[in-house]
Protein backbone atom coordinates (compact mmCIF):
# COMPACT_ATOMS: atom_id res chain seq x y z
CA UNK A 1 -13.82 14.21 -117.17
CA UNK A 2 -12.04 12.38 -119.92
CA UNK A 3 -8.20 12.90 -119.87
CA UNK A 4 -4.92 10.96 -121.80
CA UNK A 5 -3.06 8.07 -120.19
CA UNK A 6 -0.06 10.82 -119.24
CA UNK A 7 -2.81 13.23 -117.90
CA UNK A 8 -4.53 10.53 -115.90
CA UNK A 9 -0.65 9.20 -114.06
CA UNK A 10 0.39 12.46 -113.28
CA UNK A 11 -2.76 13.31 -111.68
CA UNK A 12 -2.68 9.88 -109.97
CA UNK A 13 0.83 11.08 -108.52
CA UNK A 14 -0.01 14.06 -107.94
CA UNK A 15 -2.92 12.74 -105.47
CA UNK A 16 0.16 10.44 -103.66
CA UNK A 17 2.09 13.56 -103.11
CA UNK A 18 -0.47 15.20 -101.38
CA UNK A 19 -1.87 12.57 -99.54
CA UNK A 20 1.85 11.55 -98.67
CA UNK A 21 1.82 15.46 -97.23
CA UNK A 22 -1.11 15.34 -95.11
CA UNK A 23 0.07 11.94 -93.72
CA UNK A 24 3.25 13.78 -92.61
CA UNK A 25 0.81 17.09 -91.18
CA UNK A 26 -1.19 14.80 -89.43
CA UNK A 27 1.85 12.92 -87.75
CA UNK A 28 3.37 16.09 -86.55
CA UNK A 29 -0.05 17.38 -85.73
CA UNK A 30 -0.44 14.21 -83.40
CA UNK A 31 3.18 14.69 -82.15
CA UNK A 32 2.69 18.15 -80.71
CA UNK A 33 3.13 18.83 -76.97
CA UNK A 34 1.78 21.75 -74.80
CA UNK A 35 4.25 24.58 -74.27
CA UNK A 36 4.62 25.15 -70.97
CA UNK A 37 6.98 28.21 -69.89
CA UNK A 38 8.88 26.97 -66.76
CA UNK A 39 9.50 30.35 -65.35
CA UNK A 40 6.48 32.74 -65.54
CA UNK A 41 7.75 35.97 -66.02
CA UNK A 42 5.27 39.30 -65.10
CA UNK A 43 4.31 42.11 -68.74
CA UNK A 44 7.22 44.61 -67.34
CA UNK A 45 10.05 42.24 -67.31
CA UNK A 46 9.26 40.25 -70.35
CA UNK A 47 8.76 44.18 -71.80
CA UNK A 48 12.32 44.86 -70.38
CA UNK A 49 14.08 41.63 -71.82
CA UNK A 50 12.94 42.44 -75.25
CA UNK A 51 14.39 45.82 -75.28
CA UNK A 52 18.07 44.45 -73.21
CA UNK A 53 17.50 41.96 -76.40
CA UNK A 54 17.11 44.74 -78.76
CA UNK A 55 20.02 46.90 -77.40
CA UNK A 56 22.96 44.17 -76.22
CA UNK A 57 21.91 41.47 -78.62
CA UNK A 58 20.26 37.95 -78.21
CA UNK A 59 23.22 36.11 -77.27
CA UNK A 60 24.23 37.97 -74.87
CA UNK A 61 21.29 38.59 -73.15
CA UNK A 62 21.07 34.52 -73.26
CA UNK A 63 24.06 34.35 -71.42
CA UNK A 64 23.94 36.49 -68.99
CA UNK A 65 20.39 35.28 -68.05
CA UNK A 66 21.84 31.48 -68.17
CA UNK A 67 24.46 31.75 -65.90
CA UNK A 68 22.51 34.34 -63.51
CA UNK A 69 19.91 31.45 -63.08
CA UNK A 70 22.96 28.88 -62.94
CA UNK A 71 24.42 30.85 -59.94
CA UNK A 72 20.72 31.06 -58.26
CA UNK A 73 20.19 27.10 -58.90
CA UNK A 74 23.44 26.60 -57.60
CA UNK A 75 21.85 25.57 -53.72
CA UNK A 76 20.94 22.36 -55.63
CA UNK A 77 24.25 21.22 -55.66
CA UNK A 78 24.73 21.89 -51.58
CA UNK A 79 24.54 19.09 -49.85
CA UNK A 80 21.39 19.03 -47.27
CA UNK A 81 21.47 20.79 -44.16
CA UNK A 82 20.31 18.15 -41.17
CA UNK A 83 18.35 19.77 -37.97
């Protein structure tokens, strides 16, 4: 393929930008950790917290969930009963 000066640099930098782009894929690609759910919740409740989602809104839902788990972790903070 014959091509101009002009033709043949911004081809040349057109080859850095890409290859600059699939260095940067690759690094996030090699970057990526498994996501592991740390609660395991059953088909009907995950079917019920969408729709409490849907009809009282994300953040709201978040909260309520957050500090309903906060007040069931709370036992953490007890100190250690002794036998």
């Amino acid at each position: 393929m014959k091509a101009e000066k002009r033709e043949y640099n911004e081809m040349s930098r057109a080859i850095d930008r890409v290859s600059e782009g699939l260095d940067s894929i690759i690094e996030m690609y090699n970057e990526i950790e498994e996501d592991k759910p740390i609660i395991k919740l059953d088909d009907q409740v995950l079917s019920n917290l969408e729709e409490a989602k849907e009809k009282y809104g994300e953040d709201f839902i978040d909260k309520k969930l957050n500090n309903l788990i906060k007040e069931a972790l709370s036992w953490l903070d007890a100190p250690a009963e002794e036998e």
